[in-house]
N, C-alpha and C. Protein backbone atom coordinates (compact mmCIF):
# COMPACT_ATOMS: atom_id res chain seq x y z
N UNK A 1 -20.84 121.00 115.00
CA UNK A 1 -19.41 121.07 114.94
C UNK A 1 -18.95 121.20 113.50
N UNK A 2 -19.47 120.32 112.59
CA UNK A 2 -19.09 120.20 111.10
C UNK A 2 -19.69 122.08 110.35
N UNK A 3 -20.68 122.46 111.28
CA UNK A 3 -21.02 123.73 110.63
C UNK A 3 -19.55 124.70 110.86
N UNK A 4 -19.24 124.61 112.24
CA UNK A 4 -18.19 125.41 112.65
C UNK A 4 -17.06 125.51 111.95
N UNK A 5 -16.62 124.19 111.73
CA UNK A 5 -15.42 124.25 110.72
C UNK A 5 -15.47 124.27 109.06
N UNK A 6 -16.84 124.06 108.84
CA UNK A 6 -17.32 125.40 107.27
C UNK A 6 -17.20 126.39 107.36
N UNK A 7 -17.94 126.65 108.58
CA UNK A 7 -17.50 128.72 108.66
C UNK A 7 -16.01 129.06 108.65
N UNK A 8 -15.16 128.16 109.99
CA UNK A 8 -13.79 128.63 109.70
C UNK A 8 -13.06 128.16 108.28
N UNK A 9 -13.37 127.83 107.70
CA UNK A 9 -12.95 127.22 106.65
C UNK A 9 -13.36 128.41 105.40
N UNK A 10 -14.77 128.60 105.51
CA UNK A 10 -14.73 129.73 104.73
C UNK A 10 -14.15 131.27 105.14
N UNK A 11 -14.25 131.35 106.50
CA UNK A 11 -13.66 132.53 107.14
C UNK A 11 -11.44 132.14 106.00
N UNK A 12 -11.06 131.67 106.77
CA UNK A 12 -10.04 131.19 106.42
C UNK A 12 -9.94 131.75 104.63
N UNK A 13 -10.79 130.95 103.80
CA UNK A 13 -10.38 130.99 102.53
C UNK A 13 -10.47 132.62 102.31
N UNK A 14 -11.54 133.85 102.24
CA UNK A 14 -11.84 134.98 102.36
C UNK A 14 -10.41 135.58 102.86
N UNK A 15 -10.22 135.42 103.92
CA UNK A 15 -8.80 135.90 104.44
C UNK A 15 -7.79 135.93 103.82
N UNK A 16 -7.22 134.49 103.07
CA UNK A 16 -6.17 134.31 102.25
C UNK A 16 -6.40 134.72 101.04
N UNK A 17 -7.86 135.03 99.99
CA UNK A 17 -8.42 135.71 99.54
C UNK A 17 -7.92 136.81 99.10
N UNK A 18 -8.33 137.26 100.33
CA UNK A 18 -7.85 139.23 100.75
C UNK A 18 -6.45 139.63 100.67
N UNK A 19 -5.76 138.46 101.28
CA UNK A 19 -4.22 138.77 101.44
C UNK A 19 -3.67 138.43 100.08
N UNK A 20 -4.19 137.57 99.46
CA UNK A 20 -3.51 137.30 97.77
C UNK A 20 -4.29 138.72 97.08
N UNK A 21 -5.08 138.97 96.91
CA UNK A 21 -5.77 140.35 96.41
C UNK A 21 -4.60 141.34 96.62
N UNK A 22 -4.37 141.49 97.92
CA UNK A 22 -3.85 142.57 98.15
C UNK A 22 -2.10 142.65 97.84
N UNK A 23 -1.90 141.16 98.10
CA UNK A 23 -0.05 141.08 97.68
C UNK A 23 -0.32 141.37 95.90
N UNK A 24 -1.27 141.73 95.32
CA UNK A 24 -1.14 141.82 93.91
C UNK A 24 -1.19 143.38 93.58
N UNK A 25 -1.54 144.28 94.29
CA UNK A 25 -1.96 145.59 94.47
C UNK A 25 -0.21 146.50 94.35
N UNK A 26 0.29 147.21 93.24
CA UNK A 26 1.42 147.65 93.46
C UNK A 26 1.48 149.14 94.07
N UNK A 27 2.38 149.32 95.01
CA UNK A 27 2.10 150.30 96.05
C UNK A 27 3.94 150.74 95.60
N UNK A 28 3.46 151.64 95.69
CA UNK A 28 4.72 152.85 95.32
C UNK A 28 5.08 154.05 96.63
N UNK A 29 6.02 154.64 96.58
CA UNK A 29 6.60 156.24 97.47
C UNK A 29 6.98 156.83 96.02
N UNK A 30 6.73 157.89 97.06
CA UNK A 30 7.54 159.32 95.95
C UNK A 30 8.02 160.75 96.82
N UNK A 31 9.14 161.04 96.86
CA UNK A 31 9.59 162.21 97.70
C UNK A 31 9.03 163.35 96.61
N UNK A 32 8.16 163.69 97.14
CA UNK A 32 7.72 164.88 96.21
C UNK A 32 8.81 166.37 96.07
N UNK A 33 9.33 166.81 97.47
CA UNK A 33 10.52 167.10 97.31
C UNK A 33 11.21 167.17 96.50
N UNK A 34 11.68 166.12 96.28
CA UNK A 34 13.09 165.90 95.50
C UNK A 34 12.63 166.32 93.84
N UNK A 35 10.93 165.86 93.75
CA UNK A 35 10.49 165.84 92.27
C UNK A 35 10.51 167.40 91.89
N UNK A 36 9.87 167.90 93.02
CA UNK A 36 9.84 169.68 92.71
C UNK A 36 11.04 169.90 92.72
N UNK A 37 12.27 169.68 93.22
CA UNK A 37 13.57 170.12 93.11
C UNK A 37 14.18 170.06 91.85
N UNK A 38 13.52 169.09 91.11
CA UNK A 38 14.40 168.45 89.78
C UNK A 38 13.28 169.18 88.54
N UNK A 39 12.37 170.08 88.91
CA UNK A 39 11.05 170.39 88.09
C UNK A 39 11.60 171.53 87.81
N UNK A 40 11.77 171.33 86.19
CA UNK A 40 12.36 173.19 86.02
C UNK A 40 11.25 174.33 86.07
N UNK A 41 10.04 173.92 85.72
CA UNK A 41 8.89 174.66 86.16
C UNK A 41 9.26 175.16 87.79
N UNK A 42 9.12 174.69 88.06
CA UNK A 42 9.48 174.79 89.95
C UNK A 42 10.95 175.79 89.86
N UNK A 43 12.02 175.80 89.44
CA UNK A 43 12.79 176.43 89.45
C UNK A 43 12.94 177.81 88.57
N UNK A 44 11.63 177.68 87.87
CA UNK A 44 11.48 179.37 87.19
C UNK A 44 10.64 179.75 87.90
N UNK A 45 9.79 179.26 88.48
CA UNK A 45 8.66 179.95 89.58
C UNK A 45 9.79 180.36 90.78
N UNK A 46 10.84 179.87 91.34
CA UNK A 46 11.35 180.06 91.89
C UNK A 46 11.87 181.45 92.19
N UNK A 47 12.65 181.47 91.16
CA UNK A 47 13.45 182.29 89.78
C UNK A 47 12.90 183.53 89.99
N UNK A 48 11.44 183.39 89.94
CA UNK A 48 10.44 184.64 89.38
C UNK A 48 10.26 185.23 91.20
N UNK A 49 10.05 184.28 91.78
CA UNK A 49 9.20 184.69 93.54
C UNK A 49 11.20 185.50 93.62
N UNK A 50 11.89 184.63 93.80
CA UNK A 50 13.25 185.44 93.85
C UNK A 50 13.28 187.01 93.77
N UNK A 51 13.02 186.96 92.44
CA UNK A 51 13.10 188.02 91.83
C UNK A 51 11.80 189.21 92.73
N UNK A 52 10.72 189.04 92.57
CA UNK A 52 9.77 189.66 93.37
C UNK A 52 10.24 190.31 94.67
N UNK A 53 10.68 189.00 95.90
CA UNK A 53 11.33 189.41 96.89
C UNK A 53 12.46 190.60 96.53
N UNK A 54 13.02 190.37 95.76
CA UNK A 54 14.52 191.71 95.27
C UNK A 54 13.95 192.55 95.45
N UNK A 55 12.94 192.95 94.49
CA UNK A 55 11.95 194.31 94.44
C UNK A 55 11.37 194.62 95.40
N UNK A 56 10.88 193.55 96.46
CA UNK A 56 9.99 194.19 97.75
C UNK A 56 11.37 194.51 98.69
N UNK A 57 12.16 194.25 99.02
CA UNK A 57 13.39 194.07 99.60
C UNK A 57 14.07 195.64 98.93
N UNK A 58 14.06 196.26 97.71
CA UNK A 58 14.42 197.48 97.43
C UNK A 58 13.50 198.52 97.31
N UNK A 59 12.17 198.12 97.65
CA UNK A 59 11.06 198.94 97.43
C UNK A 59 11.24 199.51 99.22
N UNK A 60 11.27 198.29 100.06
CA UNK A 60 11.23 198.52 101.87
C UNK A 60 12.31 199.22 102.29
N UNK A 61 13.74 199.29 101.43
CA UNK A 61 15.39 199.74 102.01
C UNK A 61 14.41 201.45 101.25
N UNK A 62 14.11 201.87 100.26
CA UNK A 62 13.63 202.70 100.18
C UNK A 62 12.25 203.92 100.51
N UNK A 63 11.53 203.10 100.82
CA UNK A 63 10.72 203.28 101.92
C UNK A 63 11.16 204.05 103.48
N UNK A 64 11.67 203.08 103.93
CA UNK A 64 12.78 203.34 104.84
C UNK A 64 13.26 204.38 105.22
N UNK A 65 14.03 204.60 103.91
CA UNK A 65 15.45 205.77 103.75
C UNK A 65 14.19 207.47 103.89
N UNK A 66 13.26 207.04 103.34
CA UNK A 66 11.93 208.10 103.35
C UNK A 66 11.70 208.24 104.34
N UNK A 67 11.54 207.71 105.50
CA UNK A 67 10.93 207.65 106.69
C UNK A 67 12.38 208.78 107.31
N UNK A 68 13.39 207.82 107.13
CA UNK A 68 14.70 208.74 108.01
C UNK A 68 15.02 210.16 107.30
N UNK A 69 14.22 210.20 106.31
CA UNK A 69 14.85 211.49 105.32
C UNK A 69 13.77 212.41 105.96
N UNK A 70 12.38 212.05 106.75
CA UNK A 70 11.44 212.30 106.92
C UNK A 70 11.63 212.73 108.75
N UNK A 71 11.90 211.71 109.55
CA UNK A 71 12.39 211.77 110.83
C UNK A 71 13.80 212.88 111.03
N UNK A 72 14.51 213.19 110.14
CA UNK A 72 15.33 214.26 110.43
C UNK A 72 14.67 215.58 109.92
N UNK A 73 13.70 215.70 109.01
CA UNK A 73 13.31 216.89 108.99
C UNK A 73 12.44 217.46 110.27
N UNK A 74 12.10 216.50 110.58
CA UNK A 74 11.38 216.63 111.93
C UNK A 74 12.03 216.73 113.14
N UNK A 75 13.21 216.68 113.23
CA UNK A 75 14.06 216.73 114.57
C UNK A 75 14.66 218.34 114.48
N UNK A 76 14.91 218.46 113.29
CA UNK A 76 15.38 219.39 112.71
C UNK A 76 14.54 220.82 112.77
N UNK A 77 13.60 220.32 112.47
CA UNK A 77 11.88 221.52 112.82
C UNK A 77 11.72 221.73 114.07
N UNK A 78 11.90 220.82 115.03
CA UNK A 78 11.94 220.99 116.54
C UNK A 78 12.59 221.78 117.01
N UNK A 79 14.28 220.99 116.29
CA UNK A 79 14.99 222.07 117.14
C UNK A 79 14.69 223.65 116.85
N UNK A 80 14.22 223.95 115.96
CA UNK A 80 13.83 225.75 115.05
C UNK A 80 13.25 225.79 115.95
N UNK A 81 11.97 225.37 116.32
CA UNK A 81 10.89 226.09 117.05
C UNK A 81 11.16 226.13 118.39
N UNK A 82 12.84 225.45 119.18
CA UNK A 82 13.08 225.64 120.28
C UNK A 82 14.31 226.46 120.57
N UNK A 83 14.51 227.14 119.38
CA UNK A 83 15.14 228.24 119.56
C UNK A 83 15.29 229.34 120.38
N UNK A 84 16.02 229.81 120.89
CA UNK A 84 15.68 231.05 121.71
C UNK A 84 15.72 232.25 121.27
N UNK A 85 16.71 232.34 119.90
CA UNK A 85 16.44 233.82 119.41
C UNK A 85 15.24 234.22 118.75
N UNK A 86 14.07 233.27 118.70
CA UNK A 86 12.55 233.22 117.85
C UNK A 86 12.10 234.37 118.26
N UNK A 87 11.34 235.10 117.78
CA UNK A 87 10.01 236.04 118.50
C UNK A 87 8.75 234.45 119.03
N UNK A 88 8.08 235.02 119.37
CA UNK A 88 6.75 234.47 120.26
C UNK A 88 6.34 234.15 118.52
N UNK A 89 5.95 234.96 117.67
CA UNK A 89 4.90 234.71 116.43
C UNK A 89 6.32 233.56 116.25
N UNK A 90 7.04 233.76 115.46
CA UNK A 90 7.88 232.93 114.60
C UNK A 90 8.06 231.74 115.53
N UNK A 91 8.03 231.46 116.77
CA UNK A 91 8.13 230.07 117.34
C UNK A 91 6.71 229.23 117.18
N UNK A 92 5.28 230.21 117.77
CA UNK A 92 4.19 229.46 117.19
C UNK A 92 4.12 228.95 115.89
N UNK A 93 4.64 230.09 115.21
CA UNK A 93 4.37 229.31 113.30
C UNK A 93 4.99 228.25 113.14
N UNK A 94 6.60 228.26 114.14
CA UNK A 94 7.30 226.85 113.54
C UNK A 94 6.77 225.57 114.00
N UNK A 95 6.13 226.02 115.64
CA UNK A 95 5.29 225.13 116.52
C UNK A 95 4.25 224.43 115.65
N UNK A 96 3.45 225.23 114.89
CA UNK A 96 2.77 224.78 113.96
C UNK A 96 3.42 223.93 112.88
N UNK A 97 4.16 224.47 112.36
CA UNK A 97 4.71 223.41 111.30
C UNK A 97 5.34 222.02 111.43
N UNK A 98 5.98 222.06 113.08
CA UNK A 98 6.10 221.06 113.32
C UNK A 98 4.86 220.29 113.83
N UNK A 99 4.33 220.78 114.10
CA UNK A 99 2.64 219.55 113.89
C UNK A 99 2.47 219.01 112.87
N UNK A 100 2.24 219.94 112.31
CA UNK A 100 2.02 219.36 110.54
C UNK A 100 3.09 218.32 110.42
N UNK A 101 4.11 218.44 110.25
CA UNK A 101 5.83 217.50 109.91
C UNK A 101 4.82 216.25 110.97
N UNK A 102 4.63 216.36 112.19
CA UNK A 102 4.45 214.99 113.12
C UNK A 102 3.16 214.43 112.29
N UNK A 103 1.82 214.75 112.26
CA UNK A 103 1.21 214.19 111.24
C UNK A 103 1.54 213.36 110.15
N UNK A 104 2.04 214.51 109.33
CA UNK A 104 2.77 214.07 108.02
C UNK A 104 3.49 212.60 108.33
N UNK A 105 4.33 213.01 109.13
CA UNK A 105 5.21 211.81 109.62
C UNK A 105 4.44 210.48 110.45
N UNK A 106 3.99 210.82 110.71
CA UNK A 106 2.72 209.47 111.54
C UNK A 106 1.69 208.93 110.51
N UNK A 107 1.38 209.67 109.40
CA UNK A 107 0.37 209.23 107.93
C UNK A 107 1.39 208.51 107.55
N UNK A 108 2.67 208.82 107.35
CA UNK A 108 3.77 208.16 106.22
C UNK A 108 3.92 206.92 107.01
N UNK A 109 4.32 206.77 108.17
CA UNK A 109 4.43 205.33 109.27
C UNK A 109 3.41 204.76 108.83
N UNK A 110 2.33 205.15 108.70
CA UNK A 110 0.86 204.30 108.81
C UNK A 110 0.69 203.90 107.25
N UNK A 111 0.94 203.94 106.71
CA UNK A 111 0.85 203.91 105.03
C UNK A 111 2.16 203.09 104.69
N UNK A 112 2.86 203.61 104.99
CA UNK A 112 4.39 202.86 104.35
C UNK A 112 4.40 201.15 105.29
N UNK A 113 3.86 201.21 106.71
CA UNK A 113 3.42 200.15 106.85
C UNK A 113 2.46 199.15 106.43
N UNK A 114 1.63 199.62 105.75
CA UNK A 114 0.57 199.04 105.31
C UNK A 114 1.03 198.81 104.12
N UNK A 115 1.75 199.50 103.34
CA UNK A 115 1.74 198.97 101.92
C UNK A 115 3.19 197.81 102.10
N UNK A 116 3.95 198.17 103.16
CA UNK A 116 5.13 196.40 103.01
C UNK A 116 4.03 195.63 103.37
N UNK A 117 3.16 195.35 104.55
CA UNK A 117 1.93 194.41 104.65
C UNK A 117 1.46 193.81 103.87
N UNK A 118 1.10 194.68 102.91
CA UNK A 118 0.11 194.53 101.79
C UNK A 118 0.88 193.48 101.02
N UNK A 119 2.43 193.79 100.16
CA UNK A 119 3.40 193.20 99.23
C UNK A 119 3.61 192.21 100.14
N UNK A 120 3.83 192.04 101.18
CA UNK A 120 4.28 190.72 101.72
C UNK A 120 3.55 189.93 101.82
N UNK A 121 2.19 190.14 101.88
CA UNK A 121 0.99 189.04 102.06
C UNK A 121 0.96 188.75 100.55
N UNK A 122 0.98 189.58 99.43
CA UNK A 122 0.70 189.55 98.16
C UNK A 122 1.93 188.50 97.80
N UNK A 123 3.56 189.03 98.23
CA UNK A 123 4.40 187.76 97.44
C UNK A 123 4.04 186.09 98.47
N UNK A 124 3.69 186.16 99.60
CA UNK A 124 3.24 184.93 100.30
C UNK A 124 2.26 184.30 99.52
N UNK A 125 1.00 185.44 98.99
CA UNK A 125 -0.14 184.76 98.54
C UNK A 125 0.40 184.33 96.53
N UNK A 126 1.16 184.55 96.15
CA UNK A 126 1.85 184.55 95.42
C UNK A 126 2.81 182.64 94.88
N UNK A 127 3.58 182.70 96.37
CA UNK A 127 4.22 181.63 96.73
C UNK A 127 2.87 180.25 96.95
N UNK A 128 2.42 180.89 97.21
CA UNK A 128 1.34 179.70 97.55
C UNK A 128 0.31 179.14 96.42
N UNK A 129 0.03 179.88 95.95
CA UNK A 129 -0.60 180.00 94.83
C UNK A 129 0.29 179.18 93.52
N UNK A 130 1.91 179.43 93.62
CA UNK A 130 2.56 178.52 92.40
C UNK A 130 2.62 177.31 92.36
N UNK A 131 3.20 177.08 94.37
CA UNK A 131 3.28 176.16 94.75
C UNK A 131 1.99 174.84 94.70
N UNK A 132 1.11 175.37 94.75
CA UNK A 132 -0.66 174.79 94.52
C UNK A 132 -0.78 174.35 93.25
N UNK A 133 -0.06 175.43 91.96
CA UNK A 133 -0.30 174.92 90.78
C UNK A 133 1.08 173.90 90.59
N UNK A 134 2.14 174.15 90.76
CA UNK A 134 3.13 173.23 90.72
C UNK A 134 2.75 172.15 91.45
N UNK A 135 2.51 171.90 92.59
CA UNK A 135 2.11 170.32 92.88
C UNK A 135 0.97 170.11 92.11
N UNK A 136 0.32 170.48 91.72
CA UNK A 136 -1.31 170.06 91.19
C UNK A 136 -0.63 168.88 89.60
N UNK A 137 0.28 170.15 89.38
CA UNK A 137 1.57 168.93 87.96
C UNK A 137 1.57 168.43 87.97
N UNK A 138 2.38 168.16 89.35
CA UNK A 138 3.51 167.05 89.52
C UNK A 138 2.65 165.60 90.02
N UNK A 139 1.66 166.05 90.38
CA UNK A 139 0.42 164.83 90.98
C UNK A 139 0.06 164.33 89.95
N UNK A 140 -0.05 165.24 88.87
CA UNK A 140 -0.96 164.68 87.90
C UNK A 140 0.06 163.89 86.85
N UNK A 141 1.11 164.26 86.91
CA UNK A 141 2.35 163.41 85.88
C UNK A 141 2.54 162.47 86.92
N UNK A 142 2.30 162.53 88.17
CA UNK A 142 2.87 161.18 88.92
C UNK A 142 1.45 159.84 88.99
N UNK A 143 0.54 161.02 88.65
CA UNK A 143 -0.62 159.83 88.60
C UNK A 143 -0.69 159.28 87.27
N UNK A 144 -0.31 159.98 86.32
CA UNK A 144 -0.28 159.21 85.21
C UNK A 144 0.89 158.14 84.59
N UNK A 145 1.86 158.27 85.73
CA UNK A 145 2.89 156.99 85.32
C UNK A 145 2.73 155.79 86.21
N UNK A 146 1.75 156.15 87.33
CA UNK A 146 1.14 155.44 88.16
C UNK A 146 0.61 154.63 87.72
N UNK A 147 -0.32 155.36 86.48
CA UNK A 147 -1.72 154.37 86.00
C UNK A 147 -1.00 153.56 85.05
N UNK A 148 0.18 154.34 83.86
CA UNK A 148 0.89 153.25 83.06
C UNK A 148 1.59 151.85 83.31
N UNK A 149 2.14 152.65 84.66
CA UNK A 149 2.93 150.94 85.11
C UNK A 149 2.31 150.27 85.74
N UNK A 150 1.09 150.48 86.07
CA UNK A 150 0.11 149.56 87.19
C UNK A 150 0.24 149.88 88.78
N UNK A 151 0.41 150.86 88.90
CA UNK A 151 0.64 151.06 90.13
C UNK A 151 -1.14 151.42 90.84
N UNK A 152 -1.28 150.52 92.31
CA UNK A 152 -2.55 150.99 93.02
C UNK A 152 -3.02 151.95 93.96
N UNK A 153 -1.52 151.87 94.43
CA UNK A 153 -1.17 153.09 95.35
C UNK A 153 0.37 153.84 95.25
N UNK A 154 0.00 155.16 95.19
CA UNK A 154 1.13 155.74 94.91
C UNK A 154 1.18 156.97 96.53
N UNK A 155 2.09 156.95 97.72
CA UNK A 155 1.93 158.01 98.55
C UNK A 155 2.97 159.22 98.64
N UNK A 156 2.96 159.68 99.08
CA UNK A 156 4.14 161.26 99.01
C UNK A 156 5.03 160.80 100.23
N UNK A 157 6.28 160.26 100.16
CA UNK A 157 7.04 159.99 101.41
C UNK A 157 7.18 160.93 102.21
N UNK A 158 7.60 162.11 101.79
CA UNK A 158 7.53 163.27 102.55
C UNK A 158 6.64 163.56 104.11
N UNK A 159 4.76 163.27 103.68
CA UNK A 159 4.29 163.10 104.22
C UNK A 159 3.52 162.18 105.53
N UNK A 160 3.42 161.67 104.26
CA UNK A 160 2.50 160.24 105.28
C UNK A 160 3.26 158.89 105.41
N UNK A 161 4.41 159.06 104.66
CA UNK A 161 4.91 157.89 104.92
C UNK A 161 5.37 157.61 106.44
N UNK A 162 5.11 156.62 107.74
CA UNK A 162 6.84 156.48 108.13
C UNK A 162 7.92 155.61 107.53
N UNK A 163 7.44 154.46 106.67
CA UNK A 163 8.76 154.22 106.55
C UNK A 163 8.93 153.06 105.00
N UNK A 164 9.53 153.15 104.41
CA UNK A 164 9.12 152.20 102.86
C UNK A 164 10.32 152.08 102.29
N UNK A 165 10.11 150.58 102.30
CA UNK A 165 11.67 149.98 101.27
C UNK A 165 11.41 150.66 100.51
N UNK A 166 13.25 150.81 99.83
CA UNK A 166 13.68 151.40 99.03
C UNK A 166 13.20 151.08 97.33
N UNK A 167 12.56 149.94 97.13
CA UNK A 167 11.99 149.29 96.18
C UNK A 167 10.67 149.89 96.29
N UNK A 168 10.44 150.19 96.78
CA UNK A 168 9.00 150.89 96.28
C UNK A 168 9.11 152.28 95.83
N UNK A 169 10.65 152.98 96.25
CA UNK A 169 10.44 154.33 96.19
C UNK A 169 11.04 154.90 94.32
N UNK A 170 9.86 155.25 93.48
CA UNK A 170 9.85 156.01 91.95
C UNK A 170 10.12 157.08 91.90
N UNK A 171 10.87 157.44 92.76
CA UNK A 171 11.13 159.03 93.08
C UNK A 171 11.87 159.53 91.36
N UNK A 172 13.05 158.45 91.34
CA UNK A 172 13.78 158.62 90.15
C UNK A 172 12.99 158.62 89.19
N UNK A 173 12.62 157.55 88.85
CA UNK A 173 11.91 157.40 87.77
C UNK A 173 11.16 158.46 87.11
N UNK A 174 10.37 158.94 88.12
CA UNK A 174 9.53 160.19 88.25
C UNK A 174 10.34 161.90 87.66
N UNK A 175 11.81 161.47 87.96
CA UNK A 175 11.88 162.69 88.13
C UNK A 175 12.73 162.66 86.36
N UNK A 176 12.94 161.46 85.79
CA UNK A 176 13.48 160.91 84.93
C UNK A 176 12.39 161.10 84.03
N UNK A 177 11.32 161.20 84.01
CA UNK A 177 10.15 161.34 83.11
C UNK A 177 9.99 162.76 83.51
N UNK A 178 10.42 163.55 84.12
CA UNK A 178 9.87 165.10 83.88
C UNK A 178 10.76 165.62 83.52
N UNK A 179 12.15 164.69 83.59
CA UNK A 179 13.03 165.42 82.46
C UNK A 179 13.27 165.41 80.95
N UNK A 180 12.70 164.16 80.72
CA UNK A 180 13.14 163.64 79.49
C UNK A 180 11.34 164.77 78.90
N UNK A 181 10.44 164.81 79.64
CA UNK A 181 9.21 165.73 78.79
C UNK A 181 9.95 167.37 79.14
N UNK A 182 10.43 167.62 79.54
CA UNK A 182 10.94 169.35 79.13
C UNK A 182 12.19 169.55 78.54
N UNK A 183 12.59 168.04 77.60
CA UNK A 183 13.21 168.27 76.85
C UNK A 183 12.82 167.98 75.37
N UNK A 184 11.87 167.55 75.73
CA UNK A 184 11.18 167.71 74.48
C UNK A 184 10.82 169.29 73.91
């Protein structure tokens, strides 16, 4: 019996142990969000993908306008070769040319599609790619004010949190130290 209540006794102390260990451990949130929002880095990358989209967005309205500048020459060729005042030769030749025009016109579909494809995967792979280096930053300035103030755990509210007093959350702070360094 006297063994039993050593064990719980040491069980017991280990426990309270663990729980004083751990009430000493400072645990933080951070809306990463809000940090990239306030990150002027983040807002010239922005700035820049903006800008990109403009150009794919006037490169596609022009593209486009090619295709319809392209689709009326071809309606237009039809109607010639369904003329009735043609001879037999002069309707085959136009018959012919409008093949050629439908080709032509089915290469240009197939190409002009592929190349918006192409730019749109390119500004996506683009976006992703800033976004990767911009958080990679912002982790690393948030881990390093982490390590200054003693913090043990720092998590992204955004994500994994569900739910954390407002006292834990350095969002400010955070975003107060990436301003005061890009004004330097």
């Amino acid at each position: 019996m006297k063994r039993r209540v050593r064990i719980a006794g040491v069980l017991a102390a280990v426990v309270c142990l663990t729980a004083c260990a751990r009430a000493a451990d400072k645990i933080a949130v951070v809306d990463l969000g809000k940090v990239m929002d306030a990150y002027g880095e983040a807002r010239t990358a922005e700035d820049l993908l903006e800008k990109l989209n403009e150009e794919y967005e006037k490169e596609k309205a022009e593209l486009v306008e090619q295709l319809k500048t392209m689709e009326a020459e071809y309606k237009a060729l039809r109607q010639e070769a369904t003329a009735p005042m043609l001879s037999d030769g002069a309707k085959e030749k136009k018959k012919e040319l409008l093949r050629d025009k439908e080709e032509e016109l089915l290469r240009s579909q197939q190409e002009i599609g592929i190349k918006l494809r192409d730019r749109k995967r390119e500004l996506s792979e683009r976006r992703v790619d800033m976004t990767r280096r911009l958080v990679k930053q912002l982790v690393e300035k948030i881990r390093a004010y982490a390590e200054d103030k003693g913090f043990t755990l720092v998590l992204d509210s955004t994500t994994s949190v569900i739910y954390a007093a407002d006292t834990l959350d350095i969002t400010d702070q955070i975003v107060e130290v990436i301003a005061g360094e890009e004004k330097k």
